[in-house]
Protein backbone atom coordinates (compact mmCIF):
# COMPACT_ATOMS: atom_id res chain seq x y z
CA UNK A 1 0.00 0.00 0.00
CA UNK A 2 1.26 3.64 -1.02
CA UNK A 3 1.84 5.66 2.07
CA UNK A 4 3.42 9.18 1.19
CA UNK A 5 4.52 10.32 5.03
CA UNK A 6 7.75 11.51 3.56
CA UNK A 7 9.23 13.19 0.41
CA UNK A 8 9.09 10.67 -3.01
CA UNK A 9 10.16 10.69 -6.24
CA UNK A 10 8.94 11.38 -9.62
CA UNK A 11 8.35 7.65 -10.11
CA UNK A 12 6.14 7.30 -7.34
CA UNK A 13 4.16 10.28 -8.16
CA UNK A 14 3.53 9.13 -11.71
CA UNK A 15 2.45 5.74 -9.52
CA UNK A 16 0.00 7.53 -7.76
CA UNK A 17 -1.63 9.79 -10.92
CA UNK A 18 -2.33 6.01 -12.36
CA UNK A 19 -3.43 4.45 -9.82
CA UNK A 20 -6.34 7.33 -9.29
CA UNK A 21 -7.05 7.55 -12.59
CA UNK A 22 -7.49 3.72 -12.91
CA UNK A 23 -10.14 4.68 -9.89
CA UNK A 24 -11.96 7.63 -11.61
CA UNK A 25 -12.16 5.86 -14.66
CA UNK A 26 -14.63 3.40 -13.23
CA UNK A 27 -17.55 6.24 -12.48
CA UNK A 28 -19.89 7.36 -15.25
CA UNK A 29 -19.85 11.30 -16.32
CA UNK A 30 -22.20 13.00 -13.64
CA UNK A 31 -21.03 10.84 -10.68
CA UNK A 32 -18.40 13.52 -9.22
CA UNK A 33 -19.80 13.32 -5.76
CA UNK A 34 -19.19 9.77 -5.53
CA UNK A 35 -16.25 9.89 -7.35
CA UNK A 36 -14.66 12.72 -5.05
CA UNK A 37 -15.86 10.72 -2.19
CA UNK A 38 -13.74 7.40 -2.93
CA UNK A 39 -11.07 9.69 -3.88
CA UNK A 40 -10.86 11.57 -0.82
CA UNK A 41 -11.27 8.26 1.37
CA UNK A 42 -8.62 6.13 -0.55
CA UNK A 43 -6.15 9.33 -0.16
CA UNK A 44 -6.69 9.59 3.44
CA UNK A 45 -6.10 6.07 3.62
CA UNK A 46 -2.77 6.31 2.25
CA UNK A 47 -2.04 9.19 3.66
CA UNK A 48 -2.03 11.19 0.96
CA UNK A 49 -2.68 15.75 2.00
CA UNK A 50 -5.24 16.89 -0.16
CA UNK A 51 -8.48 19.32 -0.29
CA UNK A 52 -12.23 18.71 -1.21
CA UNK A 53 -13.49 21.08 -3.62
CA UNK A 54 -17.31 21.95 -3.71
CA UNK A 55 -18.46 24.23 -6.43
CA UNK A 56 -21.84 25.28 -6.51
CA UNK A 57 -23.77 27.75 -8.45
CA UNK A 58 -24.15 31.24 -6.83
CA UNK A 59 -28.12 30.87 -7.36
CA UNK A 60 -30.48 28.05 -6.37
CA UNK A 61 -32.18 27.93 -10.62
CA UNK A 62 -28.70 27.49 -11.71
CA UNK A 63 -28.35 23.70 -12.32
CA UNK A 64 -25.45 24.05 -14.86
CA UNK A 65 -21.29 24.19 -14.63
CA UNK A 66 -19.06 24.64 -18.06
CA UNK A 67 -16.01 23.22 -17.66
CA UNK A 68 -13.14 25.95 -19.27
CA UNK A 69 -10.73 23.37 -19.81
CA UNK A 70 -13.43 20.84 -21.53
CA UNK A 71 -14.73 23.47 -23.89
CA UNK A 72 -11.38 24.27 -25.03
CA UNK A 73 -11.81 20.60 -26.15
CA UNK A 74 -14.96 20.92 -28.15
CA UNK A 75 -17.34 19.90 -25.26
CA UNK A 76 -19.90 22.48 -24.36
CA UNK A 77 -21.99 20.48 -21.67
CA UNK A 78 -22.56 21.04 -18.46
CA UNK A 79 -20.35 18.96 -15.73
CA UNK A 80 -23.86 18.54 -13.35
CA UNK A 81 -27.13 17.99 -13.24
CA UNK A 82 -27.77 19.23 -9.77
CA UNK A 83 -25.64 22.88 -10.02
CA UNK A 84 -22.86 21.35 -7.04
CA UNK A 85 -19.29 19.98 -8.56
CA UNK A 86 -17.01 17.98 -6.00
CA UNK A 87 -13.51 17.30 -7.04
CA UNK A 88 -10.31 15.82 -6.04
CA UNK A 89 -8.26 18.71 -6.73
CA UNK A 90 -4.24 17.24 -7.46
């Protein structure tokens, strides 16, 4: 089991950014609250400093996020259904 309680190298880094990607990977578009969730668990697990990020709409008819970086890749949907975005911020 990874366990990051003192400095690492590149190698173990690039571990890491595989091994949660191999995790994301398995939740459907839409999920990010789950997603973040499991995230934030298996990192605490392992001991791993991170933050949880909520974004949320600043009013309560607002059920839509754009994603900057995903429209600068042709995608112009929203990233929720519900107007709250949780991430695992790297």
């Amino acid at each position: 089991m990874l366990c990051l309680t003192e400095p690492v190298d590149d190698t173990v880094i690039a571990e890491l950014y595989e091994t949660i990607g191999n995790i994301v990977i398995r939740f459907p578009l839409l999920h990010c609250q789950e997603c973040a969730s499991t995230l934030k668990r298996w990192l605490k697990q392992r001991e791993v400093p991170g933050k949880l990020w909520r974004i949320s709409t600043r009013y309560d008819n607002e059920d839509f996020i754009l994603s900057d970086r995903l429209e600068q890749q042709g995608c112009f949907e929203s990233i929720t259904e519900n107007g709250v975005y949780l991430c695992q911020p790297t």
